[in-house]
C-alpha atoms as a PDB file:
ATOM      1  CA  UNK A   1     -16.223 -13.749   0.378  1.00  0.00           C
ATOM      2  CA  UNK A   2     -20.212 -13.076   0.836  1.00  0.00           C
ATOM      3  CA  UNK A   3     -19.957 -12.085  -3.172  1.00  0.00           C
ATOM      4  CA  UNK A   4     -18.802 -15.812  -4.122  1.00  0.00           C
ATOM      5  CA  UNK A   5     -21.709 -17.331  -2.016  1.00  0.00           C
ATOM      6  CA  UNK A   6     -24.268 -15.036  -3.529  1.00  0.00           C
ATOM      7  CA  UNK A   7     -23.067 -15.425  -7.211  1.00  0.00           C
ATOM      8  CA  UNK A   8     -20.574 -18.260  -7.523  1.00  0.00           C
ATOM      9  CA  UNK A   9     -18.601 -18.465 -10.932  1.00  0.00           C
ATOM     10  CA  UNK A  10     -20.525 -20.302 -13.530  1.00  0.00           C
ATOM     11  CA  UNK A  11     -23.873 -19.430 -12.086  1.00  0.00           C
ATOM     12  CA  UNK A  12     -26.695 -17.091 -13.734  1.00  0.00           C
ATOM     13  CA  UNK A  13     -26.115 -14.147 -10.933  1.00  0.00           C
ATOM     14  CA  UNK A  14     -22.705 -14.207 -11.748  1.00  0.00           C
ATOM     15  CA  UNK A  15     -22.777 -14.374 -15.465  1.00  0.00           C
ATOM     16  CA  UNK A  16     -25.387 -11.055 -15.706  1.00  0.00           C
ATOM     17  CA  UNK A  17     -23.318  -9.398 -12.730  1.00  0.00           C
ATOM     18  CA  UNK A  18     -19.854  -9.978 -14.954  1.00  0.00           C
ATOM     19  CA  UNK A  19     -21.472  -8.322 -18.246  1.00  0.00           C
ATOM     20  CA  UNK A  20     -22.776  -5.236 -15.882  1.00  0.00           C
ATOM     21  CA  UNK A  21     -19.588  -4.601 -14.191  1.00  0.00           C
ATOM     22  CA  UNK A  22     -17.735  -4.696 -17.426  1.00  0.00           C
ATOM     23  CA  UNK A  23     -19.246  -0.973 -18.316  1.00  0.00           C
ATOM     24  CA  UNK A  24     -17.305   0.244 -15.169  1.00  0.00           C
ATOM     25  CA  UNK A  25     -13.800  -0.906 -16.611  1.00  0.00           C
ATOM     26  CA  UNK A  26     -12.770   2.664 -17.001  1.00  0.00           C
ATOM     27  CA  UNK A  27     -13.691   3.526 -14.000  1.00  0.00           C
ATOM     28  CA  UNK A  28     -11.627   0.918 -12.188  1.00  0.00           C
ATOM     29  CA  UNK A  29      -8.803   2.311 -13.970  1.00  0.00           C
ATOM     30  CA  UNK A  30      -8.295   5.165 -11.842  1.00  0.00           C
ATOM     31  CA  UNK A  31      -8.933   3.014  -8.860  1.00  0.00           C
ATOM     32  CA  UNK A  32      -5.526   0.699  -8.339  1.00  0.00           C
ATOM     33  CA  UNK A  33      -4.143  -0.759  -5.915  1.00  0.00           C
ATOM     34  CA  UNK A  34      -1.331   1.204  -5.656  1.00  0.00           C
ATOM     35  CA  UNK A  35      -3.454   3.973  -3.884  1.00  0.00           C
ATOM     36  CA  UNK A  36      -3.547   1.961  -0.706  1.00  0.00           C
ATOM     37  CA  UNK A  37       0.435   2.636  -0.218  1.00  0.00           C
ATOM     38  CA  UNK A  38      -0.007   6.535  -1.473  1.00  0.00           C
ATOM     39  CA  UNK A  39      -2.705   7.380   0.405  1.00  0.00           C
ATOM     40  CA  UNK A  40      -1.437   5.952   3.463  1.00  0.00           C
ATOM     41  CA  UNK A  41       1.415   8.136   3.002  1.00  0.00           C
ATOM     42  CA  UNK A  42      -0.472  11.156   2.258  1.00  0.00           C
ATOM     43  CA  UNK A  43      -2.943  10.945   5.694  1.00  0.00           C
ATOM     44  CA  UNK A  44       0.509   9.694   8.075  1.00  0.00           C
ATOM     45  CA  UNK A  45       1.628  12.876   7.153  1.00  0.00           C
ATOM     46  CA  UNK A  46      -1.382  14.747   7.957  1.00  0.00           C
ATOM     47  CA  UNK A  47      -0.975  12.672  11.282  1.00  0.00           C
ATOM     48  CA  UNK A  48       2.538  13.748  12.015  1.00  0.00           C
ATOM     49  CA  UNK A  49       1.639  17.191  10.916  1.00  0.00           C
ATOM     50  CA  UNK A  50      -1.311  17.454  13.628  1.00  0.00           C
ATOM     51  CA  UNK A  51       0.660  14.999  16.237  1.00  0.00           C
ATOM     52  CA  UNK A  52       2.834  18.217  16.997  1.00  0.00           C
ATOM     53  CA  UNK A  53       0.475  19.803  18.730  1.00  0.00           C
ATOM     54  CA  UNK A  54      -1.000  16.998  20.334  1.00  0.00           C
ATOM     55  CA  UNK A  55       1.336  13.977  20.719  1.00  0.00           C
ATOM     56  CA  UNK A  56      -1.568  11.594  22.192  1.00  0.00           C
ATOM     57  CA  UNK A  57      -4.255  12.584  19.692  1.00  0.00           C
ATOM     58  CA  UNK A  58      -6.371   9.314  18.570  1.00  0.00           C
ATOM     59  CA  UNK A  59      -9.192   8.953  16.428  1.00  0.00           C
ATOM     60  CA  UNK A  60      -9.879  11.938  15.000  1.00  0.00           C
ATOM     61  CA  UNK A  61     -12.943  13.103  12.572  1.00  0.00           C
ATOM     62  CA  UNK A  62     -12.360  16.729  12.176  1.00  0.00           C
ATOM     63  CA  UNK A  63     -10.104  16.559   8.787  1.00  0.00           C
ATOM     64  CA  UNK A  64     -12.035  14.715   7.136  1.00  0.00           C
ATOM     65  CA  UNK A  65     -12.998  16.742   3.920  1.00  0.00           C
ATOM     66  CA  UNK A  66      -9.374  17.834   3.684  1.00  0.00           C
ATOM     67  CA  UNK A  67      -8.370  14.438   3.410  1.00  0.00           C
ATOM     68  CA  UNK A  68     -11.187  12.903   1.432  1.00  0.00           C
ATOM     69  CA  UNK A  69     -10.235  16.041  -1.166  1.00  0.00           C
ATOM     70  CA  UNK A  70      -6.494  15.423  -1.000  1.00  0.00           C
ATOM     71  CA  UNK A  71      -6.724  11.725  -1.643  1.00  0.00           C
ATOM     72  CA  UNK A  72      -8.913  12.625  -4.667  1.00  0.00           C
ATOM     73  CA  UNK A  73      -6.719  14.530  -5.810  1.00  0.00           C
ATOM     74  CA  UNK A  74      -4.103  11.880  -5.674  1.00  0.00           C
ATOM     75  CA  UNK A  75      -5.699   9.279  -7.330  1.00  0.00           C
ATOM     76  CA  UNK A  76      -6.415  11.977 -10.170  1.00  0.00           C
ATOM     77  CA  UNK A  77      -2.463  12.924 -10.265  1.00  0.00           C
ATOM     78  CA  UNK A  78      -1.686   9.289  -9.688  1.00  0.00           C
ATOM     79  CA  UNK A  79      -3.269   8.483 -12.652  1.00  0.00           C
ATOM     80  CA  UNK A  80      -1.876  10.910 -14.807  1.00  0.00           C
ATOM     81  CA  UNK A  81       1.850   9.691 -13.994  1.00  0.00           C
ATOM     82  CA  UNK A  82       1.131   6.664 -14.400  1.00  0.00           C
ATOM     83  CA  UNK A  83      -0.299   7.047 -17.978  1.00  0.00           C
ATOM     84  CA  UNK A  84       2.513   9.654 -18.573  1.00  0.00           C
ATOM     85  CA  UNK A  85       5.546   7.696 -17.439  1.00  0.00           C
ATOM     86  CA  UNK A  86       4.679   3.560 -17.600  1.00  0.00           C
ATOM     87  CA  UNK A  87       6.040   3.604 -14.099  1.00  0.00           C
ATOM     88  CA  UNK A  88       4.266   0.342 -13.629  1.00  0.00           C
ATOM     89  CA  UNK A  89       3.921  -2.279 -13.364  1.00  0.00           C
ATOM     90  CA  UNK A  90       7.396  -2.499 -11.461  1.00  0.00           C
ATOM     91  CA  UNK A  91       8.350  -5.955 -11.123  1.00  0.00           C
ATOM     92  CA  UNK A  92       7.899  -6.886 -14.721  1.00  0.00           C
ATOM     93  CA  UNK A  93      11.907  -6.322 -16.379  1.00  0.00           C
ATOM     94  CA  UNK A  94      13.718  -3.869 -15.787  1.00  0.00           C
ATOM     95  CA  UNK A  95      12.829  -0.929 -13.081  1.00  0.00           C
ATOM     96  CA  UNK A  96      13.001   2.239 -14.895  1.00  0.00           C
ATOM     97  CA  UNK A  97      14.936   5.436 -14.412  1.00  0.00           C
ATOM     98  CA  UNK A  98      11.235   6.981 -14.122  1.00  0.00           C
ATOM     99  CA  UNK A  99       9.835   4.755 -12.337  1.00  0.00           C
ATOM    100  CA  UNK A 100      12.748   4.889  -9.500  1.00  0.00           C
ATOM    101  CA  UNK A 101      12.221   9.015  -9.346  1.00  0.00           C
ATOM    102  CA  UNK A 102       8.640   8.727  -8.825  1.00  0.00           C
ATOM    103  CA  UNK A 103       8.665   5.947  -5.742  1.00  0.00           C
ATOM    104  CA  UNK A 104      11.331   8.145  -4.490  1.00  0.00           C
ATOM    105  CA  UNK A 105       9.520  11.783  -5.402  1.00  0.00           C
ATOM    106  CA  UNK A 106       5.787  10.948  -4.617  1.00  0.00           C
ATOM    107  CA  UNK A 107       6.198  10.213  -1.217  1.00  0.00           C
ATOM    108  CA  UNK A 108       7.990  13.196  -0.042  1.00  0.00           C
ATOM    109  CA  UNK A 109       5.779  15.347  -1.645  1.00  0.00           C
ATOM    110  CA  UNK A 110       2.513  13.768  -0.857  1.00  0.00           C
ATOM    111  CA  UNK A 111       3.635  12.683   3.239  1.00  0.00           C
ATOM    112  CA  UNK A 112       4.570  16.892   3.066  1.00  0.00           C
ATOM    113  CA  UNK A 113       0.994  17.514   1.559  1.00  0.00           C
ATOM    114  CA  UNK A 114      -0.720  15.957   4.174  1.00  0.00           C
ATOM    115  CA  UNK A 115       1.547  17.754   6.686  1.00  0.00           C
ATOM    116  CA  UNK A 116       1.200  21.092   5.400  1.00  0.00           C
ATOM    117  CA  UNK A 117      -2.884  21.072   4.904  1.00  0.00           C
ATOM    118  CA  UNK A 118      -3.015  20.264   8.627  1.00  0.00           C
ATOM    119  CA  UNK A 119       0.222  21.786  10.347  1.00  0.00           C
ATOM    120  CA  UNK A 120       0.798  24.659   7.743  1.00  0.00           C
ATOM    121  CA  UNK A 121       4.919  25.794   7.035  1.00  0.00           C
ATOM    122  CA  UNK A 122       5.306  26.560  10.703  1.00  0.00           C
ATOM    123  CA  UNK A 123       7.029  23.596  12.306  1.00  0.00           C
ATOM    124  CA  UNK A 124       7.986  21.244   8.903  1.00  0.00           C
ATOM    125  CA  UNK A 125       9.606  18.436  10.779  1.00  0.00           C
ATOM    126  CA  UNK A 126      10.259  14.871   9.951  1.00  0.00           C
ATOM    127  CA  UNK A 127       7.131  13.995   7.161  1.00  0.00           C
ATOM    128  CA  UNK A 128       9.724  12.654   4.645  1.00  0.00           C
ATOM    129  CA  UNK A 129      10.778  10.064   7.016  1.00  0.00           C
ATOM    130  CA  UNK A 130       7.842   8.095   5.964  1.00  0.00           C
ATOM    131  CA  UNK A 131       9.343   7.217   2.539  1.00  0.00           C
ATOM    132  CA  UNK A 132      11.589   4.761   4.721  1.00  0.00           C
ATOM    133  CA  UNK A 133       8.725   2.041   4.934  1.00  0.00           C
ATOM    134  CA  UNK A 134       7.340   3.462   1.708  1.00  0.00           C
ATOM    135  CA  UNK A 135      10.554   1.922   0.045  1.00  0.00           C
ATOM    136  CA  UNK A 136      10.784  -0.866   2.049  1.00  0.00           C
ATOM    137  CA  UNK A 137       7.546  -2.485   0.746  1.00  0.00           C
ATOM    138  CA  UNK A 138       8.665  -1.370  -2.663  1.00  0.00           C
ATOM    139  CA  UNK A 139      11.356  -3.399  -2.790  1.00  0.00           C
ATOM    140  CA  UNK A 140      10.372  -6.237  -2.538  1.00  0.00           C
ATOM    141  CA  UNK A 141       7.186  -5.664  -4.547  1.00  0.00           C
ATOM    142  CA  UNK A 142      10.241  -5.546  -6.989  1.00  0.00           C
ATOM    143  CA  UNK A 143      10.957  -9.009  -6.617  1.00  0.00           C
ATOM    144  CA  UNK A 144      10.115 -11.265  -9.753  1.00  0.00           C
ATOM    145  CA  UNK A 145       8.267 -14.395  -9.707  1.00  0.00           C
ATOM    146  CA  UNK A 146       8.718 -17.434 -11.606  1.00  0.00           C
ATOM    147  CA  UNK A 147       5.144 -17.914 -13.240  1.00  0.00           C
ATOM    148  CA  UNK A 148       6.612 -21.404 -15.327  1.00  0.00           C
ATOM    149  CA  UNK A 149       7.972 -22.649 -11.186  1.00  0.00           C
ATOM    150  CA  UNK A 150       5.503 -20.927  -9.259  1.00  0.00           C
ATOM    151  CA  UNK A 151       8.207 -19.472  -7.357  1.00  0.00           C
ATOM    152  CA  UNK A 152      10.648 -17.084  -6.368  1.00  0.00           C
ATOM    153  CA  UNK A 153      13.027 -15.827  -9.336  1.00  0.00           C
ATOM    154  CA  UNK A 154      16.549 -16.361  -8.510  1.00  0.00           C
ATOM    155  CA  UNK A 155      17.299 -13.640 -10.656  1.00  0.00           C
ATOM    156  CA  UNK A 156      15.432 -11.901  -8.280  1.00  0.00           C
ATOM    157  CA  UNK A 157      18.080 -10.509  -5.884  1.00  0.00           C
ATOM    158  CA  UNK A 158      15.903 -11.596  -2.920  1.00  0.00           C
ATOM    159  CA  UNK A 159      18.258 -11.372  -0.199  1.00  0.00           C
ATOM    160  CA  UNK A 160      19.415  -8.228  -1.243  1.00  0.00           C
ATOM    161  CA  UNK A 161      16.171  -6.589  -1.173  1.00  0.00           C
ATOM    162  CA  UNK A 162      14.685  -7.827   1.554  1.00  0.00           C
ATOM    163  CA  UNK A 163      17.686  -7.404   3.792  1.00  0.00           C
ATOM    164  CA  UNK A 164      17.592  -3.416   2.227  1.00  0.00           C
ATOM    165  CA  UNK A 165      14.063  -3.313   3.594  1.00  0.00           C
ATOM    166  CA  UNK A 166      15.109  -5.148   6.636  1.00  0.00           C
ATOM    167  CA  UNK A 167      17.392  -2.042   7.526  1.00  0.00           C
ATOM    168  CA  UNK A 168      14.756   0.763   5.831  1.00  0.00           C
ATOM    169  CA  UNK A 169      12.320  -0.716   8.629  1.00  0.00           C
ATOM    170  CA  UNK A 170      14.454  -0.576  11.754  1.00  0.00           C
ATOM    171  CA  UNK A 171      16.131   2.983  10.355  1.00  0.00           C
ATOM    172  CA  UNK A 172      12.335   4.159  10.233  1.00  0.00           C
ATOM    173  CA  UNK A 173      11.558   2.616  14.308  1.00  0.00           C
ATOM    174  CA  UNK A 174      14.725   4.139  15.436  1.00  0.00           C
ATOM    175  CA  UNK A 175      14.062   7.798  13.663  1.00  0.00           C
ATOM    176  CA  UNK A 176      10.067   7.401  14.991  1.00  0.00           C
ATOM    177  CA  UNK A 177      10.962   6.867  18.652  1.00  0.00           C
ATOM    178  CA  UNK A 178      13.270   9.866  18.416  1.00  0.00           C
ATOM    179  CA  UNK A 179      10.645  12.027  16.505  1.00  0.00           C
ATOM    180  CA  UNK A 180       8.052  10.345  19.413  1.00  0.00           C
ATOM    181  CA  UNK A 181       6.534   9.463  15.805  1.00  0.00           C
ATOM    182  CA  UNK A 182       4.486   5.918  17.545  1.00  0.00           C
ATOM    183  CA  UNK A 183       2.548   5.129  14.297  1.00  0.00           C
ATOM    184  CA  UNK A 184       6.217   4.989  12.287  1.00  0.00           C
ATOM    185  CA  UNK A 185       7.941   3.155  14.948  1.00  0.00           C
ATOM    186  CA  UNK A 186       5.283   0.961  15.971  1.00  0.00           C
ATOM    187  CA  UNK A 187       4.043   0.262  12.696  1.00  0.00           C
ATOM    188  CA  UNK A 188       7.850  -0.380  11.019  1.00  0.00           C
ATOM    189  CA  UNK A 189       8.375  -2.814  14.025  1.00  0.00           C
ATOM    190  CA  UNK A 190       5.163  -4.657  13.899  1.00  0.00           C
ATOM    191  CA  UNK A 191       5.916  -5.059   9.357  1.00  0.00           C
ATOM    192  CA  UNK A 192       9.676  -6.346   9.815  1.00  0.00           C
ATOM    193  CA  UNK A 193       8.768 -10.329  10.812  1.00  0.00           C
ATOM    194  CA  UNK A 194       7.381 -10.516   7.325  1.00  0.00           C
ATOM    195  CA  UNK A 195      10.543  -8.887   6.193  1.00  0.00           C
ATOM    196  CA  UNK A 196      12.441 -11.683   8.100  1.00  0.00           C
ATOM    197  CA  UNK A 197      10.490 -14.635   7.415  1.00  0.00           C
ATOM    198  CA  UNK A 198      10.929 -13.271   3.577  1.00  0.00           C
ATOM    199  CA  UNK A 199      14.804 -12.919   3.771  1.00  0.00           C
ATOM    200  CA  UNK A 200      15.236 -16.857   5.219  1.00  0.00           C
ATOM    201  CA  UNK A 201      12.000 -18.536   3.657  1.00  0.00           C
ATOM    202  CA  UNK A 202      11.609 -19.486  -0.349  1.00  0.00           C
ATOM    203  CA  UNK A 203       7.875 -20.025  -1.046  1.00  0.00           C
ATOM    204  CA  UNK A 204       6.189 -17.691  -2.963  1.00  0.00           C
ATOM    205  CA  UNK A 205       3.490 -17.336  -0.130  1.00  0.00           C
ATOM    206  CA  UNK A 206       6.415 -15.371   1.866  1.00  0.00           C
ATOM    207  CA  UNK A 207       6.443 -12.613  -0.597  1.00  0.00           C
ATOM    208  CA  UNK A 208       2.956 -12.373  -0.917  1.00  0.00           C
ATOM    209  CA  UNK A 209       2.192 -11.942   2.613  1.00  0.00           C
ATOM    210  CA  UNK A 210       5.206  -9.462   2.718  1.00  0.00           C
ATOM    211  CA  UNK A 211       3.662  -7.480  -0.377  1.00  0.00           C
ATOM    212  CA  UNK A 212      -0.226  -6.990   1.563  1.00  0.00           C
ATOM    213  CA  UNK A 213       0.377  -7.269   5.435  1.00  0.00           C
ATOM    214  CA  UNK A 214       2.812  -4.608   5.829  1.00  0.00           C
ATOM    215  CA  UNK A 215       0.172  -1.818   3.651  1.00  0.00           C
ATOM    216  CA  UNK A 216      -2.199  -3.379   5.798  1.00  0.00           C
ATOM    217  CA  UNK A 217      -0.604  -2.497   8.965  1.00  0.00           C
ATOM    218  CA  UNK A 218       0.699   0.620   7.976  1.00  0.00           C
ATOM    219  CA  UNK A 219      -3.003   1.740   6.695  1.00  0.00           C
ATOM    220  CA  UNK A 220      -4.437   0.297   9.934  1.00  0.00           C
ATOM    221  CA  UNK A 221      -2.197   2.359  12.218  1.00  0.00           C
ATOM    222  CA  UNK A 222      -2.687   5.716  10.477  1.00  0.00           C
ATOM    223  CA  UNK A 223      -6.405   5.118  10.220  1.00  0.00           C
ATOM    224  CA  UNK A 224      -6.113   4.715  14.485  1.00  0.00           C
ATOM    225  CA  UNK A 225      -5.511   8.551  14.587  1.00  0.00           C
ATOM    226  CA  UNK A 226      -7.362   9.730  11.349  1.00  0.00           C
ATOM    227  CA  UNK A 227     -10.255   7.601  12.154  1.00  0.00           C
ATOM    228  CA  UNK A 228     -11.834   8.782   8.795  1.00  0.00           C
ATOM    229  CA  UNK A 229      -9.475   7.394   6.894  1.00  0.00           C
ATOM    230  CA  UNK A 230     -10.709   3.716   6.876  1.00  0.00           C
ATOM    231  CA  UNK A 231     -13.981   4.533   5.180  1.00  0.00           C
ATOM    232  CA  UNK A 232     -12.126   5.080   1.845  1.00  0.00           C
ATOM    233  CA  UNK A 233      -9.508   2.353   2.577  1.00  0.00           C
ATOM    234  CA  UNK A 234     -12.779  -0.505   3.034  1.00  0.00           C
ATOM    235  CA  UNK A 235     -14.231   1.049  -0.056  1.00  0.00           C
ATOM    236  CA  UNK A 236     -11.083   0.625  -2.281  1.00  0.00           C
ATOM    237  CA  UNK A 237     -10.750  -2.470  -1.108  1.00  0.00           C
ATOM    238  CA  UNK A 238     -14.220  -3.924  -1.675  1.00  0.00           C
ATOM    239  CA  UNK A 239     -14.612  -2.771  -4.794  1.00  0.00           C
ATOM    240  CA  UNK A 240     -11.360  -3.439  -6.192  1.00  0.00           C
ATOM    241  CA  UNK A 241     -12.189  -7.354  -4.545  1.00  0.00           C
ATOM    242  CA  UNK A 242     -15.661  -7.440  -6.166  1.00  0.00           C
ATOM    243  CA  UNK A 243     -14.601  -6.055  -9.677  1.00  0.00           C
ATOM    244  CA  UNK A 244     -11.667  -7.994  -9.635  1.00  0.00           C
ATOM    245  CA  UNK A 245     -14.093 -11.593  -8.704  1.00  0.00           C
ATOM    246  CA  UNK A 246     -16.733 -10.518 -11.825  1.00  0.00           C
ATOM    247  CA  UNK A 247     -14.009  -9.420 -13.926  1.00  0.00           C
ATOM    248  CA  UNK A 248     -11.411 -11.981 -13.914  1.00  0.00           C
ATOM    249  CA  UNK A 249     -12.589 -14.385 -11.484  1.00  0.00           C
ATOM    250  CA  UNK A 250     -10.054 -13.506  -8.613  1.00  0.00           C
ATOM    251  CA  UNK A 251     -10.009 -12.596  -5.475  1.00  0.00           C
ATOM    252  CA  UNK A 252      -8.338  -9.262  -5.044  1.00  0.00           C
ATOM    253  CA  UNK A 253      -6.534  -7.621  -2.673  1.00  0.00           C
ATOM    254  CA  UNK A 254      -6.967 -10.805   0.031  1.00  0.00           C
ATOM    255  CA  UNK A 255      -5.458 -11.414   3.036  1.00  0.00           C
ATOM    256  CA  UNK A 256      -4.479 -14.925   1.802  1.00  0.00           C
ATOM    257  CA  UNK A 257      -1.872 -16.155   0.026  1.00  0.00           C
ATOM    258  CA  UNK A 258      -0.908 -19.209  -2.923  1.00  0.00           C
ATOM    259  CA  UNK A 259      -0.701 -22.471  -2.047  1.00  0.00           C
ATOM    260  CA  UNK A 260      -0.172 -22.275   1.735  1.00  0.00           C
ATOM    261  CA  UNK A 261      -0.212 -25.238   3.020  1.00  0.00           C
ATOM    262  CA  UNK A 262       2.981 -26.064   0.657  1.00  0.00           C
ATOM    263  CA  UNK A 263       5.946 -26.519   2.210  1.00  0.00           C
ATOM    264  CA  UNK A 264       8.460 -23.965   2.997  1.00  0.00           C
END
């Protein structure tokens, strides 16, 4: 992290950049994480909706204020849920009534958003289908770790879950090469080894990788036809990583995980 080498914790650059970025804490608070997973959502359905009239369609520019004002607008509604319900976070206790409506609710109606600002009513075909891999990765973001262990909870239900995501994941590449949907299908198949290595391994590195990689991937795939798309994602994620290493000294969202060289 170039951040870390120019201000490493405990030096002068880091202690004055710590006390400025703690005047932007309210600002980070409409910025979290979860957006990566709902926005994704949002712009796959703008992709499906604009993939019907051109199946082979890559790396397109021309939405891009539609979908730089629609995932706006989600982050605003986002954040009015989630101070209006306490849906998260979700894998502290017990998962809400709530909080099971709205992973089940928001991304239907945001993956039909997307679809309708681009495709209109006329041909409203198979946008919910993305809430398969949306619940998937929920799941198992449901799993509970064992702070006192550093470890998977056994109380955790890990099998269960991950074997529900397991078969979420290869529903969604079945139903994407029948909709000729190649982001779904490609990107369900290319998420389900971390599904798998989850479901047999017990380290606590297996859920973490199976908690980022898949959003990755997902994100990355629906960013290869709504090229704009990855502008906002790279912002989220650098500042979210840079506020996070001031803040709280962590580094956050990463692509790597606790303790890997452990053993499995």
């Amino acid at each position: 992290m170039l951040l870390a080498r120019y201000a490493p914790v405990g030096s002068q650059r880091y202690e004055k950049l710590a006390q400025t970025i703690k005047s932007f804490d309210k600002i980070i608070e409409w910025l979290p994480a979860q957006l990566f997973g709902i926005w994704s959502i949002f712009v796959a359905g703008m992709a499906a909706g604009k993939a019907q009239s051109d199946r082979f369609y890559f790396w397109d520019w021309n939405d891009w204020l539609i979908g730089v004002i629609g995932i706006i607008a989600i982050a605003l509604l986002f954040r009015i849920i989630k101070n209006k319900f306490k849906i998260f976070p979700y894998s502290d206790g017990e998962i809400s009534l709530k909080s099971r409506g709205y992973h089940l609710f928001m991304p239907i109606f945001v993956s039909y958003l997307g679809y309708l600002l681009v495709a209109g009513f006329g041909s409203m075909v198979h946008a919910e289908i993305y809430v398969l891999p949306y619940l998937a990765i929920y799941l198992f973001h449901t799993i509970k770790i064992d702070n006192s262990k550093n470890s998977i909870s056994s109380e955790s239900k890990k099998h269960i879950k991950s074997m529900t995501s397991i078969i979420l994941l290869i529903i969604a590449v079945v139903i994407g090469l029948i909709f000729d949907d190649p982001v779904l299908s490609t990107a369900s198949l290319v998420s389900l080894p971390f599904l798998i290595v989850l479901l047999f391994g017990k380290h606590i590195r297996h859920l973490e990788r199976a908690k980022f990689y898949p959003i990755f991937i997902f994100s990355m795939f629906v960013a290869s036809r709504e090229g704009w798309f990855l502008i906002p994602l790279m912002l989220l994620f650098f500042i979210l990583r840079s506020y996070n290493y001031l803040r709280f000294q962590k580094v956050y969202p990463t692509f790597g995980v606790t303790n890997d060289d452990a053993s499995n």
